[in-house]
N, C-alpha and C. Protein backbone atom coordinates (compact mmCIF):
# COMPACT_ATOMS: atom_id res chain seq x y z
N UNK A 1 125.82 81.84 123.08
CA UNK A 1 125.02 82.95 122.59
C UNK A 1 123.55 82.63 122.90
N UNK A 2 123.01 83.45 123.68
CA UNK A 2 121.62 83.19 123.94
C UNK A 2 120.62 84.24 123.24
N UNK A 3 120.99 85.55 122.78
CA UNK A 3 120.56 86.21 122.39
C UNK A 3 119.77 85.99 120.86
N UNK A 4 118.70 85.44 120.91
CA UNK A 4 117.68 85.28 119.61
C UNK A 4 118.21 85.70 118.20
N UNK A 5 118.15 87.26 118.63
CA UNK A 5 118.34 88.16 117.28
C UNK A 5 119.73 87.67 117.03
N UNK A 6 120.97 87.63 117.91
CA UNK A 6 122.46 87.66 117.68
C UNK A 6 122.57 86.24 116.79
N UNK A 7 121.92 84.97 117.24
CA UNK A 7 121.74 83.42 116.89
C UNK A 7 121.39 84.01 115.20
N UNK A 8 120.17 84.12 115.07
CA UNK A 8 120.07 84.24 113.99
C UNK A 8 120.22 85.08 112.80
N UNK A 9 121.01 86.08 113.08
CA UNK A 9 122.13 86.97 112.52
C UNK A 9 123.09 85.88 112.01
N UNK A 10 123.66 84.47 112.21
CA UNK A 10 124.78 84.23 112.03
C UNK A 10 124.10 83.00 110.96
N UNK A 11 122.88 82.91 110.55
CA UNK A 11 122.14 82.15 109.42
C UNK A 11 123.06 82.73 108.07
N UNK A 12 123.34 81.69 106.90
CA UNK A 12 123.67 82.35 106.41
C UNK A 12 122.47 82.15 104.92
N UNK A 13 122.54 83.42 104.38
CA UNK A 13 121.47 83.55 103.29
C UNK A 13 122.37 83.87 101.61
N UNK A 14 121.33 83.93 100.80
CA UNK A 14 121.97 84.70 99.56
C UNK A 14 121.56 85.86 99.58
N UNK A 15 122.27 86.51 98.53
CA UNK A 15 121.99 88.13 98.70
C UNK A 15 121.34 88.24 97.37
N UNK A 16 120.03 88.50 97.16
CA UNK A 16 119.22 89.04 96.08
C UNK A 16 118.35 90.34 95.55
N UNK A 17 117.74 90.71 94.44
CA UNK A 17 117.22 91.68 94.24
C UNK A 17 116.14 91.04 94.17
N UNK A 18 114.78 91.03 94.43
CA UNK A 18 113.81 90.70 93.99
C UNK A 18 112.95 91.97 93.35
N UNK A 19 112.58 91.93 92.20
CA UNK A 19 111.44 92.82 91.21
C UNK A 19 110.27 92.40 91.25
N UNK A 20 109.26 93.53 91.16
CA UNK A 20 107.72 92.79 90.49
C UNK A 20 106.85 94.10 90.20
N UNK A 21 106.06 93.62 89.64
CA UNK A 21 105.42 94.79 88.79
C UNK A 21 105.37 94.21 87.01
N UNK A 22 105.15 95.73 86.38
CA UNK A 22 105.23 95.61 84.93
C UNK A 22 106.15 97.12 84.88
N UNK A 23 107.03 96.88 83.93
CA UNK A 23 108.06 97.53 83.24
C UNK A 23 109.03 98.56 84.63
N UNK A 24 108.54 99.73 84.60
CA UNK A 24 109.40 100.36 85.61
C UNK A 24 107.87 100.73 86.99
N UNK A 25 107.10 100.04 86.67
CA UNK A 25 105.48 100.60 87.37
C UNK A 25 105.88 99.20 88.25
N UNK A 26 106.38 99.89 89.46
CA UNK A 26 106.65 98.37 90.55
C UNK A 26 107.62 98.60 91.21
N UNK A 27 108.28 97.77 91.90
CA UNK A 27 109.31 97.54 92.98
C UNK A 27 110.36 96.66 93.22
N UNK A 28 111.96 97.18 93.37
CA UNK A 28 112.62 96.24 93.41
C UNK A 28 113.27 96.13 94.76
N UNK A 29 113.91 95.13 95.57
CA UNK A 29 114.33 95.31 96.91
C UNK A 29 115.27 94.30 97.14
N UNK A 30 116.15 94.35 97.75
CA UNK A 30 117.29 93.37 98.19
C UNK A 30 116.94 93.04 99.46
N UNK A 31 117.03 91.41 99.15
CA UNK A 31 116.38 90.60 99.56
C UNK A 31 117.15 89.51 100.45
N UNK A 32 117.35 88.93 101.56
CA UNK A 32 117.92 87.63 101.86
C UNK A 32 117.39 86.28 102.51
N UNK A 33 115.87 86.87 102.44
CA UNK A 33 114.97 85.60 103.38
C UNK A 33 114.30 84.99 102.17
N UNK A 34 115.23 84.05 101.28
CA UNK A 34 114.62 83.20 100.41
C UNK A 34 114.99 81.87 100.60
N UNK A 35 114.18 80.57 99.78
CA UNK A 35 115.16 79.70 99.92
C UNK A 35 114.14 78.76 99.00
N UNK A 36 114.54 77.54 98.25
CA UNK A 36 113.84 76.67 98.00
C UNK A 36 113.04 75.28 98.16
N UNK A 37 111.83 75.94 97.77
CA UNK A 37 110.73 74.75 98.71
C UNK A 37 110.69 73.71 98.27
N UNK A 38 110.57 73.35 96.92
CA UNK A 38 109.92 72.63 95.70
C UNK A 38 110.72 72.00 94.95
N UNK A 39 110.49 70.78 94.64
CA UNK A 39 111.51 70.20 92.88
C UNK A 39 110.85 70.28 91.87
N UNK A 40 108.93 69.68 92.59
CA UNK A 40 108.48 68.93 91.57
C UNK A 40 107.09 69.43 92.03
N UNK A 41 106.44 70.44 91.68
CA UNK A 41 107.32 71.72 90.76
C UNK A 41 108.66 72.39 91.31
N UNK A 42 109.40 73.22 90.21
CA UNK A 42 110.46 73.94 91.55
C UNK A 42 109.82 75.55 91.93
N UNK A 43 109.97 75.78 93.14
CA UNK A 43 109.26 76.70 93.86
C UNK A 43 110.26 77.41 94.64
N UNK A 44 110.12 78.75 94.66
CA UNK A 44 110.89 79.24 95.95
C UNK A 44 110.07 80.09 96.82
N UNK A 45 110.16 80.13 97.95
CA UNK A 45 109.80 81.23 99.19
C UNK A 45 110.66 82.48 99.05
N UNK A 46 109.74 83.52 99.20
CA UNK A 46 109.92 84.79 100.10
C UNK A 46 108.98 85.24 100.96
N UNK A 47 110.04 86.13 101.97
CA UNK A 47 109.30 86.52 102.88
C UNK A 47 110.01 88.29 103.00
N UNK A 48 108.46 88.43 102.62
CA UNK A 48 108.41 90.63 102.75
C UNK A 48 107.73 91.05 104.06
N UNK A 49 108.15 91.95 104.77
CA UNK A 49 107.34 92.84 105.72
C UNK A 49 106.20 93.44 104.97
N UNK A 50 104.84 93.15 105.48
CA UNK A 50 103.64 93.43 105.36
C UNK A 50 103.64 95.08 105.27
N UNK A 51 104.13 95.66 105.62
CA UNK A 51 104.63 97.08 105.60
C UNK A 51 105.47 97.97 104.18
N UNK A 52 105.88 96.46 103.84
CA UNK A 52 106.96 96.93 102.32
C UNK A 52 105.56 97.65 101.17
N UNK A 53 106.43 98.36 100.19
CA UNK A 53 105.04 98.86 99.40
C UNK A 53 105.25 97.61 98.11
N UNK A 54 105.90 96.58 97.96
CA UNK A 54 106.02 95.78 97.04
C UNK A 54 104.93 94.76 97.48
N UNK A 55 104.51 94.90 98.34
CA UNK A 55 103.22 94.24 98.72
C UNK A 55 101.79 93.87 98.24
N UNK A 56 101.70 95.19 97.82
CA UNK A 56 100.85 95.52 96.99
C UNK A 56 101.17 94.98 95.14
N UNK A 57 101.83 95.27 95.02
CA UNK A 57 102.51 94.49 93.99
C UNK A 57 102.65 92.93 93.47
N UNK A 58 103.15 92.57 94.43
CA UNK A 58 103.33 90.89 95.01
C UNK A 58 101.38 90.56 94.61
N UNK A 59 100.82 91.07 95.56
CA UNK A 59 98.92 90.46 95.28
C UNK A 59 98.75 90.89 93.67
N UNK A 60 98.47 91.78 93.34
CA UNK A 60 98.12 92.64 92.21
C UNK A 60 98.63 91.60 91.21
N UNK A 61 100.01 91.52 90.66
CA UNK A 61 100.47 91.04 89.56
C UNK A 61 100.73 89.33 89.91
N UNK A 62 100.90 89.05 90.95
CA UNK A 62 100.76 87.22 91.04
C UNK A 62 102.53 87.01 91.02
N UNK A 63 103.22 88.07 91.03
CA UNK A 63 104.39 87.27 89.87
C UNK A 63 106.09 87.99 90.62
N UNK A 64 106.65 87.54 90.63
CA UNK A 64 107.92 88.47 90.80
C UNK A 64 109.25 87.61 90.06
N UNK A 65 110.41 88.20 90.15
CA UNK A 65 111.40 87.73 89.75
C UNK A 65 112.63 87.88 90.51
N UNK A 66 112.88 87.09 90.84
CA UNK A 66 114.39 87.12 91.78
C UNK A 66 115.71 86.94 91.17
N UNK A 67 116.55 88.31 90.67
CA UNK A 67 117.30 88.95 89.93
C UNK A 67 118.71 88.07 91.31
N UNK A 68 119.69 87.41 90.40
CA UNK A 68 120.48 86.76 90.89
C UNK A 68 121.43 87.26 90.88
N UNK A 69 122.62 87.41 91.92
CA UNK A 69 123.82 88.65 92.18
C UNK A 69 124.94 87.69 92.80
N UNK A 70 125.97 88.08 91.52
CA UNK A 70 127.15 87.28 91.66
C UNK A 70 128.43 87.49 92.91
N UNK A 71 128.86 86.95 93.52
CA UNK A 71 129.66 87.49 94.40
C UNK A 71 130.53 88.39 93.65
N UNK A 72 131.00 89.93 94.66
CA UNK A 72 131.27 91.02 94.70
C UNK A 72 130.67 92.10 94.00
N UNK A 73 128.86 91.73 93.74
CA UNK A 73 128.02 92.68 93.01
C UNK A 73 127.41 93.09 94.38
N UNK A 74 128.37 93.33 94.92
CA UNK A 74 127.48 94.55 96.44
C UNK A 74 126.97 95.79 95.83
N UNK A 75 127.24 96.59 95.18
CA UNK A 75 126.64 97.74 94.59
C UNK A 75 125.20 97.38 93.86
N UNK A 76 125.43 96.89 93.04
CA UNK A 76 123.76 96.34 92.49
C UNK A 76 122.89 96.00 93.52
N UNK A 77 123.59 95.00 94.75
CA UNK A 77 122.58 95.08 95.71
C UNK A 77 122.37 96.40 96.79
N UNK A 78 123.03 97.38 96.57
CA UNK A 78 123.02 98.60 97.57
C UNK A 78 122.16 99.58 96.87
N UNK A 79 122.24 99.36 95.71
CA UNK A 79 121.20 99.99 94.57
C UNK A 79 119.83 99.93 95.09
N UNK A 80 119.35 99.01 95.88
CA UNK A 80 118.01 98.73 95.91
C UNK A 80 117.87 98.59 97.54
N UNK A 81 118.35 98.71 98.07
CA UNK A 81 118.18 98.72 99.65
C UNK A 81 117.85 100.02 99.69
N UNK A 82 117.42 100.37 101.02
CA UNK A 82 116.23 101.13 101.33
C UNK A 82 115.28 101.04 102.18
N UNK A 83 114.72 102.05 102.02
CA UNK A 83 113.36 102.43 102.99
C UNK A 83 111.95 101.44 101.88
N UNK A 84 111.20 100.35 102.83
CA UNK A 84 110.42 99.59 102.42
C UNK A 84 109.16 100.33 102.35
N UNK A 85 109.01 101.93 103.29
CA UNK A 85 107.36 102.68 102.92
C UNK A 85 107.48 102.76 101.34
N UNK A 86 106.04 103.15 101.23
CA UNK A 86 105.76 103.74 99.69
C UNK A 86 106.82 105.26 99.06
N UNK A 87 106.07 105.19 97.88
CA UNK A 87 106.93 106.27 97.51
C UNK A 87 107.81 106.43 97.05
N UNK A 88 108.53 105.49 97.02
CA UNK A 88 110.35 104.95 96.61
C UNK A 88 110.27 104.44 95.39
N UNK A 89 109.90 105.16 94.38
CA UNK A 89 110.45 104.40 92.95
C UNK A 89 111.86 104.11 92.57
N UNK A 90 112.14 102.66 93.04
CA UNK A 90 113.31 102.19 93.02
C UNK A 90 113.70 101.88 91.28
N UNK A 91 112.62 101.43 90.48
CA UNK A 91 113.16 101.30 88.99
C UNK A 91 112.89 102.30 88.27
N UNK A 92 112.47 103.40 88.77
CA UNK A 92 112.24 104.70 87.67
C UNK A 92 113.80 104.60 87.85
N UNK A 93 113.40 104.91 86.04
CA UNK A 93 114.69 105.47 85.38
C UNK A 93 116.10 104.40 84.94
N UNK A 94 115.34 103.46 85.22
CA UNK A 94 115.76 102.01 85.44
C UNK A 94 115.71 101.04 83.80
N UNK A 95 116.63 100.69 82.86
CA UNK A 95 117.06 100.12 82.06
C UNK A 95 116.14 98.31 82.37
N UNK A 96 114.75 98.24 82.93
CA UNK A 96 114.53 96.99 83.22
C UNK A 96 114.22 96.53 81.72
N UNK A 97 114.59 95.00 81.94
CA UNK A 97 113.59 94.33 80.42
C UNK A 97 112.71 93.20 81.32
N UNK A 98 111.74 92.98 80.37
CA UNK A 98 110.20 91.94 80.62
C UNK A 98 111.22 90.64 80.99
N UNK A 99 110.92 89.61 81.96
CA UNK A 99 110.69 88.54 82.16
C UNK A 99 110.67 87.40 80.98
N UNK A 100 110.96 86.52 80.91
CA UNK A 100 110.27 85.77 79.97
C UNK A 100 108.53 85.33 79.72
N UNK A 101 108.56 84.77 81.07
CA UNK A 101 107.47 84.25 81.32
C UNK A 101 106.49 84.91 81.85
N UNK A 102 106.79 85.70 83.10
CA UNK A 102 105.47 86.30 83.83
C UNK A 102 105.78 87.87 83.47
N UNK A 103 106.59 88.56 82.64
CA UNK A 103 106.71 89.66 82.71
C UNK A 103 107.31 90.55 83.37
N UNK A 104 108.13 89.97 84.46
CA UNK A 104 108.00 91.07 85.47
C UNK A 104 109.16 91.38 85.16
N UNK A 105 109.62 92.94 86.09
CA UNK A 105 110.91 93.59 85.74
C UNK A 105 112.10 92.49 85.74
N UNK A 106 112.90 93.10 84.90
CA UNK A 106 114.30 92.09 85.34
C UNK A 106 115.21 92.94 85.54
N UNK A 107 116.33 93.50 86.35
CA UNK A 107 117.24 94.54 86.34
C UNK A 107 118.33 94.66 85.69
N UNK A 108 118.54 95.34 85.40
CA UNK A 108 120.16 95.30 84.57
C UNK A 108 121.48 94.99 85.44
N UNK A 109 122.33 94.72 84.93
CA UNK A 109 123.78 93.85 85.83
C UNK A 109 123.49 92.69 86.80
N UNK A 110 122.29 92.07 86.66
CA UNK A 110 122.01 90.93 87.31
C UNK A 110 122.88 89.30 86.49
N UNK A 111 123.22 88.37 87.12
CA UNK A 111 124.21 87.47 86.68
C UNK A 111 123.33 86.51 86.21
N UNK A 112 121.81 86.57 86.86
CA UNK A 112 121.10 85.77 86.29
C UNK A 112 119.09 85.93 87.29
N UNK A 113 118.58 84.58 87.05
CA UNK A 113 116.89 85.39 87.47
C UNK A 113 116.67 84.09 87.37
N UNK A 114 115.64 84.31 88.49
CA UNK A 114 113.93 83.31 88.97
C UNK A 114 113.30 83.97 88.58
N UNK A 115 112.33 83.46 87.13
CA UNK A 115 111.14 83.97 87.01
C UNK A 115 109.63 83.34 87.67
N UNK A 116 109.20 83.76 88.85
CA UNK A 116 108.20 83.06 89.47
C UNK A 116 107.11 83.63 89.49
N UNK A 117 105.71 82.51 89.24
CA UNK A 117 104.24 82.83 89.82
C UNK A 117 104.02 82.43 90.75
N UNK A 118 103.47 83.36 91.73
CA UNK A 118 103.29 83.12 93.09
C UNK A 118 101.58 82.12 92.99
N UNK A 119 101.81 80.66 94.15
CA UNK A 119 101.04 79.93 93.89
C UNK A 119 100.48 79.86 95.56
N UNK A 120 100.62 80.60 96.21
CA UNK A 120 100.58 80.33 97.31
C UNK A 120 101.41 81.84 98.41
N UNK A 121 100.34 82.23 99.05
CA UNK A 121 100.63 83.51 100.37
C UNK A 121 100.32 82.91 101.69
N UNK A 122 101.03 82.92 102.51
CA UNK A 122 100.91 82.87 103.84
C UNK A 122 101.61 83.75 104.82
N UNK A 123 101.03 84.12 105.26
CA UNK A 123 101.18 85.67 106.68
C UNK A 123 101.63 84.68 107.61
N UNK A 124 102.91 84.95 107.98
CA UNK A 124 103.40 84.63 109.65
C UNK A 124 103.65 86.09 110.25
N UNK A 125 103.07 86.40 110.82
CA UNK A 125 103.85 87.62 111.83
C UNK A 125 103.87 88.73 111.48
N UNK A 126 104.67 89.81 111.26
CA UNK A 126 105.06 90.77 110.65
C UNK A 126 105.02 90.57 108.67
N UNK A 127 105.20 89.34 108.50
CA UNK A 127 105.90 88.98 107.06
C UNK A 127 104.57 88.30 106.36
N UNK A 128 104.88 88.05 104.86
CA UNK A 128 103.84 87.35 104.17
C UNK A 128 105.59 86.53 103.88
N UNK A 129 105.02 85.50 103.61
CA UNK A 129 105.97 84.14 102.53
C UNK A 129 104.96 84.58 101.27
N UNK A 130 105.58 84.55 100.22
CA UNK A 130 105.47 84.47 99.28
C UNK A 130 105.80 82.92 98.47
N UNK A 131 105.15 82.34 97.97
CA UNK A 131 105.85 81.33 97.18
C UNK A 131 105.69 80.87 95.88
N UNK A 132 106.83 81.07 95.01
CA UNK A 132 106.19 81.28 94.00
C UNK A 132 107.28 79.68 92.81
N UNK A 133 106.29 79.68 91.70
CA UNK A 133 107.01 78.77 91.24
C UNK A 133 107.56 79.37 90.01
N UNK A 134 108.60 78.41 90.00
CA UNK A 134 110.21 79.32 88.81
C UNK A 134 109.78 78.24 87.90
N UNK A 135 109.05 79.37 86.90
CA UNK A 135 108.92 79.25 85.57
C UNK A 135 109.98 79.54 84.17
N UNK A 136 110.80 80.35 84.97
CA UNK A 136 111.96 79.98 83.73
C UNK A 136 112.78 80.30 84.86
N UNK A 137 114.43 80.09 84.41
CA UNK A 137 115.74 80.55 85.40
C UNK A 137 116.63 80.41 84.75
N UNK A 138 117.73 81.26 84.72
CA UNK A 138 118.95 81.37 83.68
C UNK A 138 120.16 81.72 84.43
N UNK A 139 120.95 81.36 84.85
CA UNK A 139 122.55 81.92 85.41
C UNK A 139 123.26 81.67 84.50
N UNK A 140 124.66 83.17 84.55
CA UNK A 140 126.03 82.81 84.22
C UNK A 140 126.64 81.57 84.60
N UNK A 141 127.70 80.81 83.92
CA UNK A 141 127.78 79.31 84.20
C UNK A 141 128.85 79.92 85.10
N UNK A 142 129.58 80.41 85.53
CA UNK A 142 130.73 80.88 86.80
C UNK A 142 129.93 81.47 87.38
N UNK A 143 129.12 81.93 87.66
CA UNK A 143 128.69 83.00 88.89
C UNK A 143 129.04 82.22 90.18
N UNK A 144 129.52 82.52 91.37
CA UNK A 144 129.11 82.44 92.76
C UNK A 144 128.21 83.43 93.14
N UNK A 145 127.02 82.41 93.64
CA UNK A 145 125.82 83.53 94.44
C UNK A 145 126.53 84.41 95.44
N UNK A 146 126.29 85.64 95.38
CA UNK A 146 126.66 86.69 96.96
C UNK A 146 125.60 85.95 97.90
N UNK A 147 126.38 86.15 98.88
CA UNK A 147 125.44 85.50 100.26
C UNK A 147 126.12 86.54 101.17
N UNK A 148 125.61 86.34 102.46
CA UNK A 148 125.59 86.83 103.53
C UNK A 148 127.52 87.01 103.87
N UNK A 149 127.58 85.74 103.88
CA UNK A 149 129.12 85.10 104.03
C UNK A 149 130.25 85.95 103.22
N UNK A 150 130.07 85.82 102.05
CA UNK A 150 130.79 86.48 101.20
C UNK A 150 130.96 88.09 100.88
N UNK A 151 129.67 88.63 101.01
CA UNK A 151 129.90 90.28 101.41
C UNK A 151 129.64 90.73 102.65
N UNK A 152 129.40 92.17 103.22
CA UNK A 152 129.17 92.76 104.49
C UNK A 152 127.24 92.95 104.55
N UNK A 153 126.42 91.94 103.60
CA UNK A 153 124.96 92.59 103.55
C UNK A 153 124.24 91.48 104.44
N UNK A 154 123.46 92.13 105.56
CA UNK A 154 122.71 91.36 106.24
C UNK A 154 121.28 92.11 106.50
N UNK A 155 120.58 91.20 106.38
CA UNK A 155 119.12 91.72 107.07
C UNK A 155 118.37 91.35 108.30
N UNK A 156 118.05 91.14 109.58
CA UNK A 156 117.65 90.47 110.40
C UNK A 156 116.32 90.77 111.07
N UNK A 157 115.51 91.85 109.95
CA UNK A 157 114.34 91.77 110.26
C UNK A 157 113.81 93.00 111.38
């Protein structure tokens, strides 16, 4: 396989919601370009298209939360896929509760959450990394993360 895009199509990721904002005033999006940077502190990366309207969001509030999705919660994650322009109030109307720590949305039917402050932005390309550090985190003790592998959801940019 020489084909770039085809190579890295076959990466495999988790499948997430990431939120941010305050209450339903913000943005949620399913997500698979995360991963963890950090122990000590623990930290994770994302990376959004500079184009997404959660962008604005991401600077503004410092903070997001990465809403954790158990294998065969493909619907919760289809819930939030979409068109990344503005305009798309993805949590109106939306059952979110506060964060522990930084506030930010948390979604309902999620198995569990990264609550992170972003300590650090860097722009490669099209994308910002986001990186933020997980200030609180809670999973179901059975969950298997959905990943790439396990359902039909891929993103390749």
């Amino acid at each position: 396989m020489k084909d770039t895009k085809a190579v890295l199509k076959k990466l495999e990721y988790g499948i997430y919601v990431v939120s941010m904002g305050k209450g339903t005033e913000g943005n949620a999006f399913t997500a698979s370009w995360l991963t963890q940077v950090s122990s000590e502190p623990p930290a994770v990366a994302i990376s959004v298209n500079n184009r997404h309207q959660s962008t604005r969001y991401l600077k503004e509030t410092r903070a997001f939360v990465v809403n954790l999705l158990g294998e065969g919660q493909e619907g919760v994650a289809k819930t939030y896929y979409g068109p990344a322009e503005s305009g798309y109030e993805k949590l109106a109307g939306t059952s979110v509760t506060d964060s522990p720590v930084t506030g930010s949305p948390m979604i309902p039917g999620a198995s569990g959450y990264l609550d992170c402050k972003i300590i650090e932005m860097v722009e490669v390309g099209n994308h910002t990394i986001y990186i933020g550090e997980v200030k609180a985190a809670e999973l179901d003790k059975d969950t298997q993360i959905m990943t790439t592998t396990n359902s039909n959801l891929h993103y390749t940019g």
